[in-house]
N, C-alpha and C. Protein backbone atom coordinates (compact mmCIF):
# COMPACT_ATOMS: atom_id res chain seq x y z
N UNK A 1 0.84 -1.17 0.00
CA UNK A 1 0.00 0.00 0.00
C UNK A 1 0.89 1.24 0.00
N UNK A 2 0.74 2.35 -0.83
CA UNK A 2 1.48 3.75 -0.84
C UNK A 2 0.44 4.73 -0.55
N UNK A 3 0.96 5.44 0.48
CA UNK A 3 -0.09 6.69 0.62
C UNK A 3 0.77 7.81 0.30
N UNK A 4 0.35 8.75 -1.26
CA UNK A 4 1.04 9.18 -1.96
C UNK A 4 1.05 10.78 -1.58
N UNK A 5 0.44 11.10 -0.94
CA UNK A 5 0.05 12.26 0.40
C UNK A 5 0.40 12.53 1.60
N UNK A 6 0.53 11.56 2.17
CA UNK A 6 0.71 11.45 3.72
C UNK A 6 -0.48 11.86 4.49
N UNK A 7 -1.58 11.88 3.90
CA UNK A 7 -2.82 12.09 4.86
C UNK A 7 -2.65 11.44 6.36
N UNK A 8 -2.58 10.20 6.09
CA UNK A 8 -2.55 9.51 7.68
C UNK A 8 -1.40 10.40 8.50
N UNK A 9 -0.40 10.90 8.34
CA UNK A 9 0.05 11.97 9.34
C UNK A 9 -0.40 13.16 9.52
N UNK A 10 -1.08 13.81 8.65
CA UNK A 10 -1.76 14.81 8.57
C UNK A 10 -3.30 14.55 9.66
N UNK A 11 -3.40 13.49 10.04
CA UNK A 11 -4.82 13.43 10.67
C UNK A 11 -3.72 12.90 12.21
N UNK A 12 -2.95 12.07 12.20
CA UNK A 12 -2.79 11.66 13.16
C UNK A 12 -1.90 13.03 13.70
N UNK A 13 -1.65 14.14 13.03
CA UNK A 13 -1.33 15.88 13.45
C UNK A 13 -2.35 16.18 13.92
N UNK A 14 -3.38 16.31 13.53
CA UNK A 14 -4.69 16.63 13.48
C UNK A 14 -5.15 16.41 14.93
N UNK A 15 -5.06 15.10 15.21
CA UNK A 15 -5.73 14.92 16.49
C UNK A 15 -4.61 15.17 17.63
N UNK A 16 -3.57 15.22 17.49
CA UNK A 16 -2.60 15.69 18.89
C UNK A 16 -1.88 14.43 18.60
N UNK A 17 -1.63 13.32 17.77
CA UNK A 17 -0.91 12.78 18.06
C UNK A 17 0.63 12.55 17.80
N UNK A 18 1.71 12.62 18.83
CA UNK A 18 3.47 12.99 18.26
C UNK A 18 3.43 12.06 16.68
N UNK A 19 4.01 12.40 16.01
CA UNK A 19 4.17 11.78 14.86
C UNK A 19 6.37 11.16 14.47
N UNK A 20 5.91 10.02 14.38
CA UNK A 20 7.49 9.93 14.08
C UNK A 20 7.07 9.67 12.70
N UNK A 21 8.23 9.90 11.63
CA UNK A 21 7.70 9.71 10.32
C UNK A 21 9.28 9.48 9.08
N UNK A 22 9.32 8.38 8.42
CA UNK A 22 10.08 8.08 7.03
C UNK A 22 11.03 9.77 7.20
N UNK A 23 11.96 10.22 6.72
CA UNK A 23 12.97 10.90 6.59
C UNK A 23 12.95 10.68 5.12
N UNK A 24 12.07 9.80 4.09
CA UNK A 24 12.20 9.32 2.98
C UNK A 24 10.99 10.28 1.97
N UNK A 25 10.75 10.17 1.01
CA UNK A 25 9.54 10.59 -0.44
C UNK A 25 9.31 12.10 0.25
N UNK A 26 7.96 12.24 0.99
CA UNK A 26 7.21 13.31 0.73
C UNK A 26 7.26 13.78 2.00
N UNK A 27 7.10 13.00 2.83
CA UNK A 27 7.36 12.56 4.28
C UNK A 27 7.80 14.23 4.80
N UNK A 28 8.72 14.58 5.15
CA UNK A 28 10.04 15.78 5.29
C UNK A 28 8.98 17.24 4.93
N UNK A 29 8.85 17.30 3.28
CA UNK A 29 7.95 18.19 3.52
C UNK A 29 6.78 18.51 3.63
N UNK A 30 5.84 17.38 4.14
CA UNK A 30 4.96 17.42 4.92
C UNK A 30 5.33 17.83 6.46
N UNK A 31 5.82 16.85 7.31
CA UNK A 31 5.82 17.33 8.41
C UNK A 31 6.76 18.51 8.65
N UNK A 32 7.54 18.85 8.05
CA UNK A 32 8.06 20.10 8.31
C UNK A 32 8.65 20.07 9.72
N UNK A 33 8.77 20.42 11.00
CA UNK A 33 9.65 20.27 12.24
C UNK A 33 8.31 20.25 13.42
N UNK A 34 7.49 19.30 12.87
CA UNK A 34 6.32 18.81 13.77
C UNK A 34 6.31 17.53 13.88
N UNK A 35 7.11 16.57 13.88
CA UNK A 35 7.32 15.56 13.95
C UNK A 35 8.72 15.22 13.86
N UNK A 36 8.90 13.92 14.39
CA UNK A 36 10.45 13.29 14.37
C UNK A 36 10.67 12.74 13.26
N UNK A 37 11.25 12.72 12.49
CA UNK A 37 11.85 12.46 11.46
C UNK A 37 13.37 11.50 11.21
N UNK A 38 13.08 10.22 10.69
CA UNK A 38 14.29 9.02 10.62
C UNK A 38 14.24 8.06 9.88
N UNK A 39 15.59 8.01 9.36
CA UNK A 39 15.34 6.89 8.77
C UNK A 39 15.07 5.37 9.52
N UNK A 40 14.27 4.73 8.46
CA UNK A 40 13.15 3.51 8.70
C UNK A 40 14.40 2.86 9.93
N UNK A 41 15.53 2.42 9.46
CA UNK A 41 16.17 1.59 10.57
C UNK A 41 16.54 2.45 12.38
N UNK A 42 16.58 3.66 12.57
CA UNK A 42 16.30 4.36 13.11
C UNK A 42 15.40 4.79 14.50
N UNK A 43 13.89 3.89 14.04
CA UNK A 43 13.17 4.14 14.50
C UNK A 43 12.65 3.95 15.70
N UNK A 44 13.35 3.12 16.15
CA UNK A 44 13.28 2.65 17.80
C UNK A 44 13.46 3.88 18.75
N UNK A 45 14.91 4.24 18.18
CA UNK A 45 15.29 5.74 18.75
C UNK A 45 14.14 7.26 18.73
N UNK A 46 13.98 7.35 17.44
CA UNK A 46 12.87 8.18 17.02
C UNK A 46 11.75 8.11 17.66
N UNK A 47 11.24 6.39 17.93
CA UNK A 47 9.71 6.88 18.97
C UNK A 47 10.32 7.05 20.32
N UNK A 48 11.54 6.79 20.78
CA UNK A 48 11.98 7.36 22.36
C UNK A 48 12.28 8.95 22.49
N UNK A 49 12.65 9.50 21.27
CA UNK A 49 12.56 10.95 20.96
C UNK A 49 11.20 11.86 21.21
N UNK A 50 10.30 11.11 20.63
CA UNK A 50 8.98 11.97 19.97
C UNK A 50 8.16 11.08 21.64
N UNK A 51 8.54 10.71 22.36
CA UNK A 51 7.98 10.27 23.55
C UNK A 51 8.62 11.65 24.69
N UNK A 52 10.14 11.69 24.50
CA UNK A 52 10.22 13.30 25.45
C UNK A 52 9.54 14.34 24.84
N UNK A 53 9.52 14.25 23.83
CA UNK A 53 9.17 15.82 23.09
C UNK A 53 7.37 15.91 22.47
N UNK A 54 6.86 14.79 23.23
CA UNK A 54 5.41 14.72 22.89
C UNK A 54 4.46 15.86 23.24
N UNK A 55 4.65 16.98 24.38
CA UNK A 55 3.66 18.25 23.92
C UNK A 55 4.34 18.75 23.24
N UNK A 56 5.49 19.01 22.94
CA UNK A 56 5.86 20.21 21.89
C UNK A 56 5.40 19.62 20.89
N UNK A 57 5.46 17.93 20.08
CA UNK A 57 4.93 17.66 18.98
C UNK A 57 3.51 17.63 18.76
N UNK A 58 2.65 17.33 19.61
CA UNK A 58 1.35 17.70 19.74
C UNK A 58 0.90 19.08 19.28
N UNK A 59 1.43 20.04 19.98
CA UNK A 59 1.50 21.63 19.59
C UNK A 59 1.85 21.74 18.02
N UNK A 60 2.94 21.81 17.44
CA UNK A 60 3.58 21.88 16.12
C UNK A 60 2.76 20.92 15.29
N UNK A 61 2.13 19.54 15.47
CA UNK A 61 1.60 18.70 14.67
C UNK A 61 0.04 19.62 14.28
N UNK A 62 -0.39 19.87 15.75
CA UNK A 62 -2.17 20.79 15.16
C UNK A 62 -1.74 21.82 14.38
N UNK A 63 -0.64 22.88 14.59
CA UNK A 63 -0.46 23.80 14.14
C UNK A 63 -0.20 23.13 12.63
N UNK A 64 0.75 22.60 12.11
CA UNK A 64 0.59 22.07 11.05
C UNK A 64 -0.18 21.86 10.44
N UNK A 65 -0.88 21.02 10.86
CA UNK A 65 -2.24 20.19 10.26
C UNK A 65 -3.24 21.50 9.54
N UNK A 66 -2.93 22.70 10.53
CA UNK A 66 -4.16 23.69 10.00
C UNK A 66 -3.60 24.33 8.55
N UNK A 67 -2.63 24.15 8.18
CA UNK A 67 -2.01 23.94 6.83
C UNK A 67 -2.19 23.56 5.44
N UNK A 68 -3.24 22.06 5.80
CA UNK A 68 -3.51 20.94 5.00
C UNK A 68 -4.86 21.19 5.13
N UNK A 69 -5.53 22.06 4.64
CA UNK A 69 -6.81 22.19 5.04
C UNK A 69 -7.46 21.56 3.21
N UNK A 70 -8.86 21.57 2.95
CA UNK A 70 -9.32 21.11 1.50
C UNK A 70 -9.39 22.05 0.77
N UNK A 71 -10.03 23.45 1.60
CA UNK A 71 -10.31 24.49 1.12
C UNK A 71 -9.02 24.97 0.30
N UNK A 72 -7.84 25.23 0.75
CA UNK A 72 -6.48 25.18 0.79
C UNK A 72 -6.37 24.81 -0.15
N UNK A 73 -6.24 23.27 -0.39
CA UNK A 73 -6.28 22.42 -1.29
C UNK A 73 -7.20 22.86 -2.57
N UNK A 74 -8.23 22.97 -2.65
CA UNK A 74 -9.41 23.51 -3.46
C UNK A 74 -9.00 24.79 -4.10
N UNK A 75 -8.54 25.58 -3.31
CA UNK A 75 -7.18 26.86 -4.29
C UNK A 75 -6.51 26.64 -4.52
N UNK A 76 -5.93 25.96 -4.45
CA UNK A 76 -4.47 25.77 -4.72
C UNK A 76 -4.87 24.95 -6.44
N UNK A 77 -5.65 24.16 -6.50
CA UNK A 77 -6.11 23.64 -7.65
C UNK A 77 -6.53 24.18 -8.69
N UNK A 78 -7.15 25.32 -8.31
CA UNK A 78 -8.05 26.25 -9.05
C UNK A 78 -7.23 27.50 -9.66
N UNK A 79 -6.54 27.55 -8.79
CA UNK A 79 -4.99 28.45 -9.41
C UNK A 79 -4.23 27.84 -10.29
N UNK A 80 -3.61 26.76 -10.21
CA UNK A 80 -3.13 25.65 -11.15
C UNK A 80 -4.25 26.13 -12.87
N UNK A 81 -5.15 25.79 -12.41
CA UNK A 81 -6.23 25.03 -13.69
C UNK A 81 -5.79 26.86 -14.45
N UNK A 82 -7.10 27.87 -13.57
CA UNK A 82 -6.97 29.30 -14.30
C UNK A 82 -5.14 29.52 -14.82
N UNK A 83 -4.17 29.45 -14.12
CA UNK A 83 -2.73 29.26 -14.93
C UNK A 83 -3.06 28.53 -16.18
N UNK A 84 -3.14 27.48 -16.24
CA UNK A 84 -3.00 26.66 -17.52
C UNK A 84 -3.80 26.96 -18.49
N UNK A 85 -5.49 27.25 -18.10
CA UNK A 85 -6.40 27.64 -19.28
C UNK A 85 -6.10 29.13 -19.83
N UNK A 86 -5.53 29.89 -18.65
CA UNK A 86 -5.23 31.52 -19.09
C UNK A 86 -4.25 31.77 -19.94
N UNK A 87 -3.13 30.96 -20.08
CA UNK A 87 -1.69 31.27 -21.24
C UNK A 87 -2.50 31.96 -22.26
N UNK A 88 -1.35 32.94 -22.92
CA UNK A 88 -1.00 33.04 -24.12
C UNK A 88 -0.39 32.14 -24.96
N UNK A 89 -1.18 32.09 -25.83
CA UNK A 89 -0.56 31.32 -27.43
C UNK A 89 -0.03 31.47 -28.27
């Protein structure tokens, strides 16, 4: 299974929860410095990290999350499209 978004960190931001997350694809700039970040072999360490630093990641993960909103998303699309149909020829 590939989740080509990272939604599932974006919700598990969402609700307060610390996020450790891949250092790998999309991962990085999604969470941005709201989560722990490592590579996959790593990770043992990383959830003992994001276990001291769990309100600050809680804090930084909601704040994040309000980021990833649809609406957001929904402009961001609509800007894209009017760019492409608006060129000159």
């Amino acid at each position: 299974m590939h989740e080509g978004f990272c939604l599932p960190v974006l919700e598990a931001m969402a609700a307060g929860t610390p996020v450790v997350a891949s250092n790998l694809t999309a991962l990085p700039e999604i969470c941005g410095d709201a989560a722990v970040l490592a590579a996959p072999a790593d990770f043992a360490e990383a959830v003992l990290e994001a276990l001291d630093r769990a309100e600050e990641l809680r804090a930084k993960g909601r704040e994040r999350a309000k980021l990833f909103t649809w609406r957001r998303s929904a402009e961001a699309m609509d800007a894209a499209m009017d760019a492409l149909l608006t060129t000159d020829d």
